[in-house]
C-alpha atoms as a PDB file:
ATOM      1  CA  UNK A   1     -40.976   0.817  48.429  1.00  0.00           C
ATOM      2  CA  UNK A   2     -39.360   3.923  47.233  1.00  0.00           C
ATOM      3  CA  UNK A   3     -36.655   4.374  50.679  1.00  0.00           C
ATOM      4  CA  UNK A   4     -36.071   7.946  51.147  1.00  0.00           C
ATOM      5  CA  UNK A   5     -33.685   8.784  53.696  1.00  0.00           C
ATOM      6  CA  UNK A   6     -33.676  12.971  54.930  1.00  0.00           C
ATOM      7  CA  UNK A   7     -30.826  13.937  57.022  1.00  0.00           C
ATOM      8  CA  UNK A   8     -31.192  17.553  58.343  1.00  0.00           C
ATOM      9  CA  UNK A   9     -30.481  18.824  61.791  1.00  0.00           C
ATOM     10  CA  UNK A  10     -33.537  21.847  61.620  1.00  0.00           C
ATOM     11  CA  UNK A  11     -36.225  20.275  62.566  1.00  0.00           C
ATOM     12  CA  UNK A  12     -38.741  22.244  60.852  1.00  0.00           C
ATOM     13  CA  UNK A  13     -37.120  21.506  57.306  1.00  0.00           C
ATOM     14  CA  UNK A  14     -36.686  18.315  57.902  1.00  0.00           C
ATOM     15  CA  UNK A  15     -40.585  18.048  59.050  1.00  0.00           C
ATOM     16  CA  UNK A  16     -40.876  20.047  55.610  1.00  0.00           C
ATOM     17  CA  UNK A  17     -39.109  17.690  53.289  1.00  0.00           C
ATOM     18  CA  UNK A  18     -40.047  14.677  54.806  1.00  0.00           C
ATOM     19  CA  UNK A  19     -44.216  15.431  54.292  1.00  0.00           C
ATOM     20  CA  UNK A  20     -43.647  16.590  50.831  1.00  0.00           C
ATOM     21  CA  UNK A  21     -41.521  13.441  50.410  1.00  0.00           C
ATOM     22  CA  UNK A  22     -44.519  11.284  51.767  1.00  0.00           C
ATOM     23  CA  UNK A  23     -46.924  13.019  49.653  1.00  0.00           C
ATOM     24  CA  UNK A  24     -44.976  12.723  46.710  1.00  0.00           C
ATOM     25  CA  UNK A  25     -45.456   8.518  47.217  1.00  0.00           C
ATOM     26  CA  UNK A  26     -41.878   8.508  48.943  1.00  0.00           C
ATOM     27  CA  UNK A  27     -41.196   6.194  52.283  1.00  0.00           C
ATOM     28  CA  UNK A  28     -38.919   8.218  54.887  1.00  0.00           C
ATOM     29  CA  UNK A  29     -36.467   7.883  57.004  1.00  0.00           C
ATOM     30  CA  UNK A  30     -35.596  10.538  59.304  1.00  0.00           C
ATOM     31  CA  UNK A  31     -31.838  11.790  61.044  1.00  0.00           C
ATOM     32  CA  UNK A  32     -30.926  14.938  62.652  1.00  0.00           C
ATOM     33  CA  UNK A  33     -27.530  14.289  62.494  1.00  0.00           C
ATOM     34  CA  UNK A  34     -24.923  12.846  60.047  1.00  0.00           C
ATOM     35  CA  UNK A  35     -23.997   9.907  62.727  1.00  0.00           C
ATOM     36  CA  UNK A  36     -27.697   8.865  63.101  1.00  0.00           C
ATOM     37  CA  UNK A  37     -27.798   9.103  59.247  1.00  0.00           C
ATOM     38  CA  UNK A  38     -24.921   6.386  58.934  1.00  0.00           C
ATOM     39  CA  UNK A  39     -26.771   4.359  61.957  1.00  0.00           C
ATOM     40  CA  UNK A  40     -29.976   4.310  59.853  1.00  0.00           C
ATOM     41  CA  UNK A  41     -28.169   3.243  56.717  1.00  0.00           C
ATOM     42  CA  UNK A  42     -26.704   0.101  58.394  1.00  0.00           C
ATOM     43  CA  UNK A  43     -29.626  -0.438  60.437  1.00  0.00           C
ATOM     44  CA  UNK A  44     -32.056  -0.882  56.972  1.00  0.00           C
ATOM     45  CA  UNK A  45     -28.679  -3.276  55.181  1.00  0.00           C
ATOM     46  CA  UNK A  46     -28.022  -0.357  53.188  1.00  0.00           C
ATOM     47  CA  UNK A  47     -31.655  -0.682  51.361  1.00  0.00           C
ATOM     48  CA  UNK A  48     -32.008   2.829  51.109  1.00  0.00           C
ATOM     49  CA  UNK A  49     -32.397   4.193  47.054  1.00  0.00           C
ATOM     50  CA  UNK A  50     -32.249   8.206  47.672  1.00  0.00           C
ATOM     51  CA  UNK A  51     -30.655  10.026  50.605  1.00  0.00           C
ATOM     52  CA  UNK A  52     -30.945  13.910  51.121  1.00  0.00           C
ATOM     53  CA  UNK A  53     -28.535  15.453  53.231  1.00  0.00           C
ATOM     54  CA  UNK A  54     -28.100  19.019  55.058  1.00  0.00           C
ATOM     55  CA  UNK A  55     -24.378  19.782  54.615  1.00  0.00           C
ATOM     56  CA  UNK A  56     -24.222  22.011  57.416  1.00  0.00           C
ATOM     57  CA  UNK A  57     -24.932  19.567  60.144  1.00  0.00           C
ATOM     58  CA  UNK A  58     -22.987  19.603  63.529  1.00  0.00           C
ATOM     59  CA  UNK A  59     -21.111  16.668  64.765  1.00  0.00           C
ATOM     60  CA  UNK A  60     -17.990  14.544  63.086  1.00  0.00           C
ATOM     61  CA  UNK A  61     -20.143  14.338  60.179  1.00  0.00           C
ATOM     62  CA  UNK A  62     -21.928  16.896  57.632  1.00  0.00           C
ATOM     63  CA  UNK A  63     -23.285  16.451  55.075  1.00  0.00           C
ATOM     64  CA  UNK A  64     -20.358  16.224  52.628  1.00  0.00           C
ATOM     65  CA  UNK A  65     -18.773  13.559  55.314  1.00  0.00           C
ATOM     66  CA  UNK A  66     -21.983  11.457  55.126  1.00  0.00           C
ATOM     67  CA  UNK A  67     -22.320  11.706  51.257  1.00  0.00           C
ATOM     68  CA  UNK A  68     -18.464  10.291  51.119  1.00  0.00           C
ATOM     69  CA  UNK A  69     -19.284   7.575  53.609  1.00  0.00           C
ATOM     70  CA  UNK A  70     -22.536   6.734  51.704  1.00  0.00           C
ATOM     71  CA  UNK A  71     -20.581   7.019  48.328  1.00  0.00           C
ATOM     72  CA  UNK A  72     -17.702   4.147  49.299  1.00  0.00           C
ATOM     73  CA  UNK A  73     -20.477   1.999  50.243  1.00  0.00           C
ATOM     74  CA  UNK A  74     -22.501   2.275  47.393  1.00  0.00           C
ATOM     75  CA  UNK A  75     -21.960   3.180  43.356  1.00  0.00           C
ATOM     76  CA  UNK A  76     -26.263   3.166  43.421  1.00  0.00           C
ATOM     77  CA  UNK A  77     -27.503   4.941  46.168  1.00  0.00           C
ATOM     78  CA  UNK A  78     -28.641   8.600  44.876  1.00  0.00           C
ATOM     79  CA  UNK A  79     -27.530  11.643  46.838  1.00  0.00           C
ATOM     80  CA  UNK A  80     -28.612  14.910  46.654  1.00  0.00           C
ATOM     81  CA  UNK A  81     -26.916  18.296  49.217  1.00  0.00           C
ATOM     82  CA  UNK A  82     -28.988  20.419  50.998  1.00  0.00           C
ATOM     83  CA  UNK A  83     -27.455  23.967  51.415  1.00  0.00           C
ATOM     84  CA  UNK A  84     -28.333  27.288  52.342  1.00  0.00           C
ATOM     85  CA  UNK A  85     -24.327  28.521  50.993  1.00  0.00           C
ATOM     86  CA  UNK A  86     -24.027  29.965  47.831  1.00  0.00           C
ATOM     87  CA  UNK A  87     -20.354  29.621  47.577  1.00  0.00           C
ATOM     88  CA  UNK A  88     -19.841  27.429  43.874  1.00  0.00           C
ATOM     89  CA  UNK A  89     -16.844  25.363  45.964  1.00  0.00           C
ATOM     90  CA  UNK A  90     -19.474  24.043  48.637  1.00  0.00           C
ATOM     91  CA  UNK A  91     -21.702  22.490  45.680  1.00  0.00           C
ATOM     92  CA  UNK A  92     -18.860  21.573  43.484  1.00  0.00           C
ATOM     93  CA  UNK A  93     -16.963  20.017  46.723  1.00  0.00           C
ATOM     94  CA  UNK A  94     -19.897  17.563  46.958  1.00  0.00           C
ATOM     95  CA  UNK A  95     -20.445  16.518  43.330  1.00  0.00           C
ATOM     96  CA  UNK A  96     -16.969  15.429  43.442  1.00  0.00           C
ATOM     97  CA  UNK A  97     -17.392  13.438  46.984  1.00  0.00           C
ATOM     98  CA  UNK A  98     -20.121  11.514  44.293  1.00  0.00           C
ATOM     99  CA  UNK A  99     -23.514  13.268  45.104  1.00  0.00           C
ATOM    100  CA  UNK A 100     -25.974  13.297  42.111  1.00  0.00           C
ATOM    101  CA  UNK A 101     -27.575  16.659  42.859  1.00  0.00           C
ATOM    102  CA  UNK A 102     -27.680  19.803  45.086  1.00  0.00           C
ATOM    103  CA  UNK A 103     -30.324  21.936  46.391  1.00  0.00           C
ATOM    104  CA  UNK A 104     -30.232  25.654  47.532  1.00  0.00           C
ATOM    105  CA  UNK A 105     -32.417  26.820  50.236  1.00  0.00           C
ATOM    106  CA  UNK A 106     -34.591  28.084  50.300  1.00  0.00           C
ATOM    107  CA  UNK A 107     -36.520  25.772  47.600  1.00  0.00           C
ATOM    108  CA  UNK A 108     -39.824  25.308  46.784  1.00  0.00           C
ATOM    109  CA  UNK A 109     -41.862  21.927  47.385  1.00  0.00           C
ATOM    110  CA  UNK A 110     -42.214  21.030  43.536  1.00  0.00           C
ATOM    111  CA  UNK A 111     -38.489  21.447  42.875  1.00  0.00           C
ATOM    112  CA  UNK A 112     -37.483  19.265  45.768  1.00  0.00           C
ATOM    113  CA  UNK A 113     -39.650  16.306  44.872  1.00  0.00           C
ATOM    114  CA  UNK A 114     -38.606  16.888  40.993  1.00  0.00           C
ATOM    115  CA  UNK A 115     -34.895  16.357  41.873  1.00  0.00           C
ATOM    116  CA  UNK A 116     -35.539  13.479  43.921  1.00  0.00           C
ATOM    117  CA  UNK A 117     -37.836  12.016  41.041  1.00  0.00           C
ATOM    118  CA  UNK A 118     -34.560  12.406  38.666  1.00  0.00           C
ATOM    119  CA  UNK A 119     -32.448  11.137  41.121  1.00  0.00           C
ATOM    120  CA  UNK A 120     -34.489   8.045  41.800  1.00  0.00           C
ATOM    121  CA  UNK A 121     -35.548   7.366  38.521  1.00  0.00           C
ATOM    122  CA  UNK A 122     -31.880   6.744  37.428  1.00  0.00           C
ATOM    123  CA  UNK A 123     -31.824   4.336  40.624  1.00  0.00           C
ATOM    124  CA  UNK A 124     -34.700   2.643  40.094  1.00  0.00           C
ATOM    125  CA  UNK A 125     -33.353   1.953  36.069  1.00  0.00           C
ATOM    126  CA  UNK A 126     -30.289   0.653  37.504  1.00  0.00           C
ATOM    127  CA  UNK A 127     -32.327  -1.984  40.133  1.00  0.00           C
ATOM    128  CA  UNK A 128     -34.571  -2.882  37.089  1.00  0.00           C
ATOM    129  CA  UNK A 129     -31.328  -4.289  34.962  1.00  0.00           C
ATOM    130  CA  UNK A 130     -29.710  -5.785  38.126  1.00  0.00           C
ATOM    131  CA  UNK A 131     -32.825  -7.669  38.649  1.00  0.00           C
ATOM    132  CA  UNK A 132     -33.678  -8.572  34.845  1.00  0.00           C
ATOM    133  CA  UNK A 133     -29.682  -9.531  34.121  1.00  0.00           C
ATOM    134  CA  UNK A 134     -28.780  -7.101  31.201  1.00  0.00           C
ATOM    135  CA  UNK A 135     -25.748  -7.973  30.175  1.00  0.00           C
ATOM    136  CA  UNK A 136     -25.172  -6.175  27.215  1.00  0.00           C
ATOM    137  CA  UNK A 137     -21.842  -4.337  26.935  1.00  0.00           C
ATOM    138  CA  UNK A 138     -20.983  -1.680  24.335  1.00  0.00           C
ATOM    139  CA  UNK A 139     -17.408  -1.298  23.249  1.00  0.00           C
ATOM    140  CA  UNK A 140     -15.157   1.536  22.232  1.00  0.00           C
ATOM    141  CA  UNK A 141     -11.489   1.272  21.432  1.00  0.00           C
ATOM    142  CA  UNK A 142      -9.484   0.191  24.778  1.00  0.00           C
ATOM    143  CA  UNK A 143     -13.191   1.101  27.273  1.00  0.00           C
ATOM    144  CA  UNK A 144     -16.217  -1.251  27.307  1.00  0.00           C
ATOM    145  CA  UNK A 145     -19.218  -0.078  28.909  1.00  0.00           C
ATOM    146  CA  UNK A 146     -20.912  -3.083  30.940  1.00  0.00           C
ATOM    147  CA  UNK A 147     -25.033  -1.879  31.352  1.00  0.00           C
ATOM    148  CA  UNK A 148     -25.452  -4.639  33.721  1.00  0.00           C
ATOM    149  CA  UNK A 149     -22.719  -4.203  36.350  1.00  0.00           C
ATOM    150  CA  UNK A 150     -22.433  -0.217  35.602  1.00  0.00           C
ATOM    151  CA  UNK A 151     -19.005  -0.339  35.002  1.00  0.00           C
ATOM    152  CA  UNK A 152     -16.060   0.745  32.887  1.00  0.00           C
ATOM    153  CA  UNK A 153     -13.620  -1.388  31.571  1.00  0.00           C
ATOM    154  CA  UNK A 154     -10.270   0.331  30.433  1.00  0.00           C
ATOM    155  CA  UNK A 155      -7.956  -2.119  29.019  1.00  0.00           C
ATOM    156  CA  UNK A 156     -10.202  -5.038  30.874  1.00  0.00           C
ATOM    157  CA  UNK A 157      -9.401  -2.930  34.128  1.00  0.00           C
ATOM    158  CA  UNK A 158     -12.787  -2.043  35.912  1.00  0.00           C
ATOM    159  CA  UNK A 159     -13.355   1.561  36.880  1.00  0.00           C
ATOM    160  CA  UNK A 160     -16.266   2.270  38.781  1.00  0.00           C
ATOM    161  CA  UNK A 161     -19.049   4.863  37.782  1.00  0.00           C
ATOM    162  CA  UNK A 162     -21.923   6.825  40.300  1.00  0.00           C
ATOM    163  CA  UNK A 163     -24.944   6.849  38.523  1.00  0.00           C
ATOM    164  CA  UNK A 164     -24.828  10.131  37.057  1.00  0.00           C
ATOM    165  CA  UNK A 165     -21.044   9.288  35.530  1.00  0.00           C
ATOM    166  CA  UNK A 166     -22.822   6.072  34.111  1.00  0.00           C
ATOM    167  CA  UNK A 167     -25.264   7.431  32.022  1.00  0.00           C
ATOM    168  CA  UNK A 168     -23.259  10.201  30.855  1.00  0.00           C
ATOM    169  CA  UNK A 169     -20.904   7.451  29.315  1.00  0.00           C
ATOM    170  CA  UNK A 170     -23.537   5.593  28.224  1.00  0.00           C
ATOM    171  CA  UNK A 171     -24.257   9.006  26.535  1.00  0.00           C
ATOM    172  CA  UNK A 172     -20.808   9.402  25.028  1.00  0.00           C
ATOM    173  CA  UNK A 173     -20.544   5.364  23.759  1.00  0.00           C
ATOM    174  CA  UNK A 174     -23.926   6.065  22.227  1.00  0.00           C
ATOM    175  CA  UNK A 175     -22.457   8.881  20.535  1.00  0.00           C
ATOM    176  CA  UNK A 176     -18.793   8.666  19.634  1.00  0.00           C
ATOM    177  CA  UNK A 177     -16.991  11.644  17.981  1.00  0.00           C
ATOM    178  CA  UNK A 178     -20.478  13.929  18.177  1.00  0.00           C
ATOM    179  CA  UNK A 179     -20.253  16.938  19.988  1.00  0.00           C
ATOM    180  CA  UNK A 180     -23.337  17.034  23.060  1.00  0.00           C
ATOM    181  CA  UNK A 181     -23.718  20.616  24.042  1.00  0.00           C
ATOM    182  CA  UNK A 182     -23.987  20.852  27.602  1.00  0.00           C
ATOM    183  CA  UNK A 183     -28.037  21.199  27.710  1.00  0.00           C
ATOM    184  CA  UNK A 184     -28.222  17.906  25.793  1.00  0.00           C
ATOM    185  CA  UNK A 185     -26.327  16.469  28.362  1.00  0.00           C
ATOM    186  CA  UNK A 186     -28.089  17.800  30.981  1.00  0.00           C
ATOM    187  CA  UNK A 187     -32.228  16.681  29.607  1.00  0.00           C
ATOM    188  CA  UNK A 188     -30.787  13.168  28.924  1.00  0.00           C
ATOM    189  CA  UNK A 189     -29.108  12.207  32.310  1.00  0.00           C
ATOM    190  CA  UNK A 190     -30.816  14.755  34.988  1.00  0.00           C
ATOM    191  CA  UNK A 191     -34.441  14.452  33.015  1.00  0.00           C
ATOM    192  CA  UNK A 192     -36.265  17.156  30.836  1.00  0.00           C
ATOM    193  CA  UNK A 193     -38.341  18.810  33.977  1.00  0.00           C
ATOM    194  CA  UNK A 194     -34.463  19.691  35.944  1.00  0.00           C
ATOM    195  CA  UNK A 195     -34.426  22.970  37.495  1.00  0.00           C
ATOM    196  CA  UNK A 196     -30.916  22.970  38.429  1.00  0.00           C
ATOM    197  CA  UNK A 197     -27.385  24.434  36.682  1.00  0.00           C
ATOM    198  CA  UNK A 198     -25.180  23.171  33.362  1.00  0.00           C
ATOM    199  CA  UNK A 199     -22.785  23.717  35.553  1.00  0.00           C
ATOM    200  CA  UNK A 200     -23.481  20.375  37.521  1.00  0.00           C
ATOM    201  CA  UNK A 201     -22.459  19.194  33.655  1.00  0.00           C
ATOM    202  CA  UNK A 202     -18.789  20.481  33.847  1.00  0.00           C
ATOM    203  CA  UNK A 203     -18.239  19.378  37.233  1.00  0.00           C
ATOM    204  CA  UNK A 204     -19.353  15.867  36.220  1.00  0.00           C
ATOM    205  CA  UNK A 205     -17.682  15.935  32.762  1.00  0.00           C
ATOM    206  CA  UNK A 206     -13.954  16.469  35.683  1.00  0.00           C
ATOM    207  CA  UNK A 207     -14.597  13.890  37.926  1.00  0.00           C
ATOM    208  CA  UNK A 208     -15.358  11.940  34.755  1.00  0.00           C
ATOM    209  CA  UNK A 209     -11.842  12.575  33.505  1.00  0.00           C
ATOM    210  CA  UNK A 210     -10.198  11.813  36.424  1.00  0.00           C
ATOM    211  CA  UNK A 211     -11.035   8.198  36.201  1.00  0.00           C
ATOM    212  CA  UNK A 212     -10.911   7.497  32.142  1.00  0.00           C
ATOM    213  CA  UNK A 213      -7.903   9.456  31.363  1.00  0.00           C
ATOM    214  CA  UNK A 214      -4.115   8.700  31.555  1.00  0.00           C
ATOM    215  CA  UNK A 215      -3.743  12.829  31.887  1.00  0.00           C
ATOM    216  CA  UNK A 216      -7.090  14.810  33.234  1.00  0.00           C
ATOM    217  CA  UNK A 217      -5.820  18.125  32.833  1.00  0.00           C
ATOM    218  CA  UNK A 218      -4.848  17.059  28.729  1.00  0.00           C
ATOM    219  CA  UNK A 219      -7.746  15.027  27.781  1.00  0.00           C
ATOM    220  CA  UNK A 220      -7.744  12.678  25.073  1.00  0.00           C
ATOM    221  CA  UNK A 221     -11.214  10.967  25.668  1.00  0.00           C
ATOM    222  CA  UNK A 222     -13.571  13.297  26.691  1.00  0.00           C
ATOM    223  CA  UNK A 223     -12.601  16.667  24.809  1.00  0.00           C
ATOM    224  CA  UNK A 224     -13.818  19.774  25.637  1.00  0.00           C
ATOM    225  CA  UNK A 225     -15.695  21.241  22.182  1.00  0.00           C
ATOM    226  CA  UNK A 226     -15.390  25.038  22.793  1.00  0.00           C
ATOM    227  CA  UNK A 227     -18.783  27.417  23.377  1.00  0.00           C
ATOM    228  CA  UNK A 228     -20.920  23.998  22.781  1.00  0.00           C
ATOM    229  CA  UNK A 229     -20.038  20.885  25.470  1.00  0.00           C
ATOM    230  CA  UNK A 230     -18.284  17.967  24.882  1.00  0.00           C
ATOM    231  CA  UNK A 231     -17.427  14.966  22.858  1.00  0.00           C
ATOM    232  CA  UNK A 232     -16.097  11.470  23.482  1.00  0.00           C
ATOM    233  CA  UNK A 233     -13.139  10.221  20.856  1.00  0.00           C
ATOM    234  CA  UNK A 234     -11.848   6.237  21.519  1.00  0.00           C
END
């Protein structure tokens, strides 16, 4: 089954998301708070592949709380922010907690489903190579990229990726020394039919650097290629 958890603390959107969800194929799960959203994950071992999340829910945790509580428990689980804020720091806050994705209400029905479609897609192609034991590796200078475990050795020191970071490497190793404008970036990893930003690329591309590089704000790895995107160099 394709587990779908909606945390939102408006009834009426969550009825709304959860029915479009269920139409969509999607099993649900529902919480109207952060701390029932954290019961549910432990009460289903974690088995959950997608979870959407209001940020602006009342209690210890929002959104943003749950989606860092969700992220230390699992590198696989896909998350995607559900705000009605148009402030840039509220969405770019999250990405870097380790959500995948973030929606602005209002939204319509087709673009919700079509970002959790992305978002689970990328889950369910992790799952598949767990289960079938990939183990192939690709190398570049001091990094290896393991496919299997989704991880990234630097110097035989493991770093771990969210699934988003993941493929975007995968992207880079695939492609060493070319520059990937920013839209490239965004059709291979998010999926052709994404309605969202190329900013979600940038904000990716930092949190990205804060793990492979010795200095993040002087990259040596993943360099920025002016007025195009960005390029990996070993």
């Amino acid at each position: 089954m394709k587990n779908i958890l909606v945390a939102e603390d408006e009834q009426a959107i969550r009825e709304f998301v959860v029915i479009n969800l269920k139409r969509a194929g999607y099993n649900t799960l529902e919480a109207a708070n952060g701390e029932e959203a954290l019961e549910l994950y432990e009460r289903e071992g974690g088995n959950i592949d997608v979870a959407v999340l209001d940020i602006m829910m009342p209690g210890k945790y929002d959104g943003l709380a749950v989606c860092k509580e969700f992220r230390q428990k699992s590198g696989s689980i896909g998350i995607i922010l559900l705000t009605a804020r148009t402030q840039e720091m509220d969405k770019v806050s999250g990405l870097m907690m380790g959500a995948d994705d973030y929606v602005t209400k209002p939204f319509s029905p087709s673009e919700l489903v079509a970002r959790v479609d992305a978002v689970y897609r990328r889950v369910a192609l992790e799952q598949m190579r767990n289960e079938n034991n990939f183990k192939e590796e690709i190398r570049s200078g001091e990094f290896a990229l393991n496919l299997r475990s989704r991880t990234l050795l630097k110097k035989g020191v493991p770093i771990e990726l969210t699934q988003v970071e993941f493929q975007i490497m995968e992207y880079f190793f695939s492609n060493p020394g070319t520059a990937l404008d920013r839209t490239d970036i965004l059709k291979h990893v998010w999926g052709e039919s994404y309605f969202g930003e190329e900013k979600i690329v940038d904000v990716n591309i930092r949190r990205l650097r804060m793990k492979v590089e010795d200095e993040p704000s002087n990259p040596k790895h993943i360099v920025t290629v002016w007025g195009l995107g960005y390029k990996w160099e070993a």
